[in-house]
Protein backbone atom coordinates (compact mmCIF):
# COMPACT_ATOMS: atom_id res chain seq x y z
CA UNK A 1 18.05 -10.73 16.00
CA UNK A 2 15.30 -12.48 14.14
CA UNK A 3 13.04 -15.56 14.96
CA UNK A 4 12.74 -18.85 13.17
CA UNK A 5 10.33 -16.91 11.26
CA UNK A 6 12.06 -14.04 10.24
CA UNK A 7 10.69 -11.88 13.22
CA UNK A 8 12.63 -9.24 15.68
CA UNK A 9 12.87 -11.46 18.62
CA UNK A 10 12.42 -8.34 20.89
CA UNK A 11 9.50 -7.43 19.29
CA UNK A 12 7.99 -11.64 19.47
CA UNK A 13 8.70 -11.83 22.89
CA UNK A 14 7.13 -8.87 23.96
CA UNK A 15 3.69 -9.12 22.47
CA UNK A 16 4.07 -12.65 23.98
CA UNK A 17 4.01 -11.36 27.25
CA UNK A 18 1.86 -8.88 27.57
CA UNK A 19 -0.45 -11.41 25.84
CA UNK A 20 -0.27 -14.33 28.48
CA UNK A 21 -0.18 -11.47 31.08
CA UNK A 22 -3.43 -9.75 30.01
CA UNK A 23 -4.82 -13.59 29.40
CA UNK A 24 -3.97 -14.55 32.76
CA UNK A 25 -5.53 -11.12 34.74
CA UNK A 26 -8.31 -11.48 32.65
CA UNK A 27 -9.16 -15.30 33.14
CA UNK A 28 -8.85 -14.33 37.16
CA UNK A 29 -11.97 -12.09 36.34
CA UNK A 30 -10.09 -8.68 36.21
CA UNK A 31 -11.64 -6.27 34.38
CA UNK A 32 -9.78 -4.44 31.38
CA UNK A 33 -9.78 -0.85 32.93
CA UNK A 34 -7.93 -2.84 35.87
CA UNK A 35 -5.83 -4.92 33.56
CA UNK A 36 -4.34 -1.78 31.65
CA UNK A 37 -3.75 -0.17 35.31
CA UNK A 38 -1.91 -3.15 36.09
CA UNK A 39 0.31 -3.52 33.56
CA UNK A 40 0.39 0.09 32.62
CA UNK A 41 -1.03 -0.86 29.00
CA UNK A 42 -3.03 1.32 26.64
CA UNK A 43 -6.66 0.62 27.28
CA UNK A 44 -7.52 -0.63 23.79
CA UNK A 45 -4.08 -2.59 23.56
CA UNK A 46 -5.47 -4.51 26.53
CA UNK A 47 -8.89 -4.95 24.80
CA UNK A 48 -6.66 -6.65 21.66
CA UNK A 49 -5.09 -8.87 23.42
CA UNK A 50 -8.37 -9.69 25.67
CA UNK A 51 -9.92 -10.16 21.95
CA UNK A 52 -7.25 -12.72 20.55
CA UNK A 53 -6.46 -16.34 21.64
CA UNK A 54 -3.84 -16.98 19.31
CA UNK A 55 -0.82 -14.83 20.19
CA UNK A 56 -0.21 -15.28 16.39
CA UNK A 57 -3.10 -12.52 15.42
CA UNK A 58 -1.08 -9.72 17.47
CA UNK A 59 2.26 -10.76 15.85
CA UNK A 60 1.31 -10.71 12.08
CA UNK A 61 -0.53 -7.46 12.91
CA UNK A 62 2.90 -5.94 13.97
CA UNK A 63 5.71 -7.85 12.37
CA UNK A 64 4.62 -7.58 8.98
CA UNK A 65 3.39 -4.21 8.24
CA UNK A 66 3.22 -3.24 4.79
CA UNK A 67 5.26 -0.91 3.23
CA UNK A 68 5.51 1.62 0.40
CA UNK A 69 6.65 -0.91 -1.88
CA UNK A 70 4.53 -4.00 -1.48
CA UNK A 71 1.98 -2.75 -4.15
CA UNK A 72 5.01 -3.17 -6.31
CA UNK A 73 6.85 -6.07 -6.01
CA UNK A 74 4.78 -8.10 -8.09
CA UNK A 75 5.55 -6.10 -11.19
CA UNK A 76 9.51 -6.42 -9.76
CA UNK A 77 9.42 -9.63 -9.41
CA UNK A 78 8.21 -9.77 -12.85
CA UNK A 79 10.64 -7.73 -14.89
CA UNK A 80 13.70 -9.18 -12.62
CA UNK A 81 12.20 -12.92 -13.62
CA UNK A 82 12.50 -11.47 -17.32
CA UNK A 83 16.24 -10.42 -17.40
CA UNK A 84 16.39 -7.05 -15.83
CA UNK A 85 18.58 -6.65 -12.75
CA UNK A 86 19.14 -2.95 -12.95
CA UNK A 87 17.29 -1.62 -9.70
CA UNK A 88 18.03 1.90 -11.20
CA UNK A 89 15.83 1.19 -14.07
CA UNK A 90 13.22 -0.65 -11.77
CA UNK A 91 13.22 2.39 -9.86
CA UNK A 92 12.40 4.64 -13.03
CA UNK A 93 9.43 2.32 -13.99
CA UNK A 94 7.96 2.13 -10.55
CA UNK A 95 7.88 5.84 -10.05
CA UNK A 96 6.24 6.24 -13.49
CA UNK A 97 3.53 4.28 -12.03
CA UNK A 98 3.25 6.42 -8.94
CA UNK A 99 5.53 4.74 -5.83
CA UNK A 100 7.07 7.85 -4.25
CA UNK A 101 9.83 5.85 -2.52
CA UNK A 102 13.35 6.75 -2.69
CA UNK A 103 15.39 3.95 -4.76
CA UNK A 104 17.18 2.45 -2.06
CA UNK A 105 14.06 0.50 -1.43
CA UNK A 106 14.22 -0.47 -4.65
CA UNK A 107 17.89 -1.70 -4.54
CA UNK A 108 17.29 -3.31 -0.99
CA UNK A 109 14.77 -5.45 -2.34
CA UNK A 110 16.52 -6.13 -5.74
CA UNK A 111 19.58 -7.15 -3.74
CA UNK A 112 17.24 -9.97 -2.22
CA UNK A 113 16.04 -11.45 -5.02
CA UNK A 114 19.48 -11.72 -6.31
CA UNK A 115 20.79 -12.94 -3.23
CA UNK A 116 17.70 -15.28 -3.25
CA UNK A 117 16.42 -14.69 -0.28
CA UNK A 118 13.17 -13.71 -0.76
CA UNK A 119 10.49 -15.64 -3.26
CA UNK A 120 7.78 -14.36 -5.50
CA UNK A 121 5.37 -12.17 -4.06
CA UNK A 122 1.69 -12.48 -3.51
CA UNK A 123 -0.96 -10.79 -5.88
CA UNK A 124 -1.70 -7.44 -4.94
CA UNK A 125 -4.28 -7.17 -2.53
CA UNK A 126 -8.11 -6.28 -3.36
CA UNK A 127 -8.67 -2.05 -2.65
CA UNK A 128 -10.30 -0.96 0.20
CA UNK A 129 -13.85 0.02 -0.79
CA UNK A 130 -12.77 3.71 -0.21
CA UNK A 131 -9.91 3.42 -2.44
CA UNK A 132 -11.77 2.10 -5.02
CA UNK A 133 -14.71 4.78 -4.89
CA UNK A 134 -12.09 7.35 -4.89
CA UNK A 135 -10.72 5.65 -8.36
CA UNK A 136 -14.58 5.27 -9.46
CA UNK A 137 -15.55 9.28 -8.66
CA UNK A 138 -12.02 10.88 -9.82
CA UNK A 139 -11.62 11.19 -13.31
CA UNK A 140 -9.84 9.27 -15.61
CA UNK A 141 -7.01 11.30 -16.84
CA UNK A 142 -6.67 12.65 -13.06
CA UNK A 143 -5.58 8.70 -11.95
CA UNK A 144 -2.45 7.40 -11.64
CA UNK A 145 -0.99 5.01 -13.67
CA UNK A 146 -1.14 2.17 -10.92
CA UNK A 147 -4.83 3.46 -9.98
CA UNK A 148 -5.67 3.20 -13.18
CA UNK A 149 -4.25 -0.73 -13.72
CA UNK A 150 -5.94 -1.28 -10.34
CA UNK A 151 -9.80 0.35 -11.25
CA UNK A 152 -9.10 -1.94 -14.88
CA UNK A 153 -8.79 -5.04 -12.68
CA UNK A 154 -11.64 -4.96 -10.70
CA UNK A 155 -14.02 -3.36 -12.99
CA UNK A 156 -13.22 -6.69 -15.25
CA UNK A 157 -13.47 -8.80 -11.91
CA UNK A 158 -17.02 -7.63 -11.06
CA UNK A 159 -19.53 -6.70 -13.89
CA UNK A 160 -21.77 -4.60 -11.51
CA UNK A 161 -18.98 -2.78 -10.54
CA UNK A 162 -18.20 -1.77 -14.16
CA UNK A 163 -21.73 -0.97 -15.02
CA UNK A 164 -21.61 1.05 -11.83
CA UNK A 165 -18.94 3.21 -12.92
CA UNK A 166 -20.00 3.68 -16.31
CA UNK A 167 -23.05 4.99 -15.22
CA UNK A 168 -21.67 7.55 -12.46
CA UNK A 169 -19.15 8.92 -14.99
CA UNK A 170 -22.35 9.71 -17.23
CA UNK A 171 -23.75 11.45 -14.56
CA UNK A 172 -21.02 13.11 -13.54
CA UNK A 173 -20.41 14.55 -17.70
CA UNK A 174 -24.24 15.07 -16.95
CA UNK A 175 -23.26 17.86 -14.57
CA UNK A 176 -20.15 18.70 -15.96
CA UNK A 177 -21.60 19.74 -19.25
CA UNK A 178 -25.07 21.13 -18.00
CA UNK A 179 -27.16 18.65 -20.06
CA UNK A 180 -29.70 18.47 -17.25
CA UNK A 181 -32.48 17.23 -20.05
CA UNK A 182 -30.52 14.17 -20.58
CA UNK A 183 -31.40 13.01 -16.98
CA UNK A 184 -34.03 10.89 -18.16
CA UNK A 185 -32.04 8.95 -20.76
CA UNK A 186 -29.48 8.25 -17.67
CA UNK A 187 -32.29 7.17 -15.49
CA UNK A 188 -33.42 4.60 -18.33
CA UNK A 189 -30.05 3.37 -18.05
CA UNK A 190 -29.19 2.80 -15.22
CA UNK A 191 -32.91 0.92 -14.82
CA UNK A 192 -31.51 -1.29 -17.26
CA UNK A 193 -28.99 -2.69 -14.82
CA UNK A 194 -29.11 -4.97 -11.55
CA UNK A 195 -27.91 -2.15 -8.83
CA UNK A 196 -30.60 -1.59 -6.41
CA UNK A 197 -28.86 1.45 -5.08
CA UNK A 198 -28.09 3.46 -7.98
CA UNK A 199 -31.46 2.48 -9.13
CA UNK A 200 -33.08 3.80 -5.58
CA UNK A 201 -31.16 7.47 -6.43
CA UNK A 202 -31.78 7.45 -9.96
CA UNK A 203 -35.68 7.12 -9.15
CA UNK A 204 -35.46 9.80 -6.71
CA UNK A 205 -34.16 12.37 -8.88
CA UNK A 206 -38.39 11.97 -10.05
CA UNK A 207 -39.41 13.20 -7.09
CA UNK A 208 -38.74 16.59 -8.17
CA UNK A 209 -37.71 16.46 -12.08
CA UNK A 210 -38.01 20.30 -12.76
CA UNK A 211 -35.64 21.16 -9.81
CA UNK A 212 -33.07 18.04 -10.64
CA UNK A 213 -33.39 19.63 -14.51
CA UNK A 214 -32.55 23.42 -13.66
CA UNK A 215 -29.66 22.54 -10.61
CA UNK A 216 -27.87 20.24 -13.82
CA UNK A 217 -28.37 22.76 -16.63
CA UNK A 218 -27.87 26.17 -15.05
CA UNK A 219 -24.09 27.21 -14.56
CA UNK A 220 -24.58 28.82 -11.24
CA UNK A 221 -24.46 27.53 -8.07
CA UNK A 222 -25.90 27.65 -4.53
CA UNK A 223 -21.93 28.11 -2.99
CA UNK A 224 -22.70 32.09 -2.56
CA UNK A 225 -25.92 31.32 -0.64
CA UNK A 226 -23.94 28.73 1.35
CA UNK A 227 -21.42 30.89 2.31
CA UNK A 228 -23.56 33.63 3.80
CA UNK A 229 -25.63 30.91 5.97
CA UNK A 230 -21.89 29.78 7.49
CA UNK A 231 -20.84 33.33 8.19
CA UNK A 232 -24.34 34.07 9.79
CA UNK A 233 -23.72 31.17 12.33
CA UNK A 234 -20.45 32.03 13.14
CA UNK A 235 -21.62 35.40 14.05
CA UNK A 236 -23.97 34.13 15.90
CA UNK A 237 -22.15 31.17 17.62
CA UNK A 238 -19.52 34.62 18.32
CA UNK A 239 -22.28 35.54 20.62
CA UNK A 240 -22.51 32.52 22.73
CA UNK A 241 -26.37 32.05 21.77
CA UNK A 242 -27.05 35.03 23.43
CA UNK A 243 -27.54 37.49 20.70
CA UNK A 244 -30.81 38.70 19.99
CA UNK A 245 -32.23 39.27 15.88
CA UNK A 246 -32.27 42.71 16.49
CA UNK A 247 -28.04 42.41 17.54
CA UNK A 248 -27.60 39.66 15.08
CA UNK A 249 -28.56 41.46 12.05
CA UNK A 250 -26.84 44.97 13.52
CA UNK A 251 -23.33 42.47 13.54
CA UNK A 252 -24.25 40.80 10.38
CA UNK A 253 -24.46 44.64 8.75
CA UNK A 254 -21.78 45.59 10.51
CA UNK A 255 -19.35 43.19 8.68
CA UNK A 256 -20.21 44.11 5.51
C-alpha cells in the first residue's frame, strides 16, 4: 500500500514513529545512548532522528533511493518522447553506455511511461567529486561511454575544471613516456592558469628539479625497494617487537 505520495505506508509510518518517539525522549532531556536503549534503536539512527525536525528529511532519505537506472532515464525519456517504444532496443542502447541492469528494469519503466504514469525525469545529477577525479585521472579510452558524456559536461560547465584536466593528463603522458625534461614546459603551463593548487605542486616539483627529472625519465622504479622494506616489517612485526638486529637480519637471511 502506498501513501498520497506514492510511499509504502509501512515504511511512512514507521520512520514517523520512531521520529516523534526519539523527539519526545529527547525533549524530556534523555540522552541518545538512553534513547537508543529505550527504544532498542541503532545508536546513530537515534542521532538522525535527534538531528532532523522535519520527519520529511528521514522519509526522502529512505523512500526514494536511487537506483541503477536513474542515471538513465533522461536519455529514455528522450528516445521514447522521439518515437521509440521498444524497451528491448532501449535496453541495447543503455548497456552500450555502461548500465549493467537486467532489461526488465528497462521494460518496467517503459511500461510507465506508456501507461503514463510517470513524467519526465530530472537532469542527471552533478558527480560526486570522487567520481569525477576518478573520470579526470583514468584515461580516456579506459572510460565508459556514460563517464565519458558525464567528464564532457562538466569540463564545459567549469573552465578551471577543464584546464585542470588538461594539464594532469600532460603530466600524466609526462610520466608515461619518460620525458622528464619537459617538466619545465608543464610547469610554465600550468602557471599560466588560475588553480592555486596545481600551481602549489607544480612549484614544488623545483624544490628538487634533478630528482623530479631522473624519477620521470628513467624506466625503473622504486617498487623492488618498496617491497623489501614491507617484508622487513612484517618480519619484524612476526616478532612482536621483540626481535633484536642481530635475530632480525638472521630471519630476514633466512627467508631468502
Amino acid at each position: 500500500m502506498l501513501d498520497d505520495r506514492g510511499r509504502p505506508r509501512r515504511i511512512v509510518a514507521t520512520i514517523r514513529e520512531r521520529h516523534r518517539a526519539v523527539r519526545e525522549l529527547l525533549a524530556q532531556g534523555r540522552s541518545l545512548r538512553r534513547i537508543s536503549r529505550d527504544l532498542d534503536l541503532d545508536y546513530y539512527a537515534v542521532r538522525r532522528y535527534a538531528r532532523t525536525a522535519d520527519v520529511d528529511e528521514p522519509l526522502v532519505k529512505v523512500t526514494q533511493r536511487r537506483t541503477l537506472l536513474d542515471d538513465y532515464k533522461p536519455y529514455i525519456y528522450q528516445r521514447f518522447t522521439q518515437g521509440c517504444r521498444n524497451a528491448g532496443q532501449l535496453h541495447r542502447e543503455v548497456r552500450d553506455q555502461g548500465f549493467p541492469g537486467d532489461q526488465s528494469v528497462v521494460n518496467s519503466y517503459v511500461r510507465l511511461l506508456k501507461q503514463g504514469t510517470v513524467t519526465a525525469p530530472p537532469p542527471p545529477a552533478l558527480p560526486k567529486p570522487r567520481r569525477a577525479l576518478r573520470w579526470i585521472m583514468n584515461r580516456p579510452e579506459r572510460l565508459r561511454p556514460d563517464e565519458a558524456v558525464g567528464l564532457k559536461e562538466i569540463r564545459a560547465a567549469c573552465p578551471e575544471l577543464d584546464a585542470a584536466v588538461e594539464h594532469v593528463r600532460a603530466f600524466g603522458a609526462l610520466m608515461h613516456e619518460h620525458r622528464g625534461e619537459d617538466i619545465e614546459g608543464w610547469i610554465e603551463q600550468v602557471r599560466q592558469h588560475d588553480l592555486p593548487a596545481l600551481r602549489q605542486f607544480a612549484d614544488g616539483l623545483l624544490h628538487d628539479r634533478d630528482a623530479v627529472v631522473a624519477g620521470l625519465s628513467s624506466p625503473w622504479s622504486s617498487g623492488q625497494v618498496e617491497g623489501q622494506v614491507t617484508r622487513v616489517k612484517l618480519l619484524k612485526r612476526a616478532g612482536y617487537g621483540r626481535a633484536k638486529l642481530d635475530l632480525l637480519r638472521t630471519r630476514i637471511l633466512l627467508e631468502n
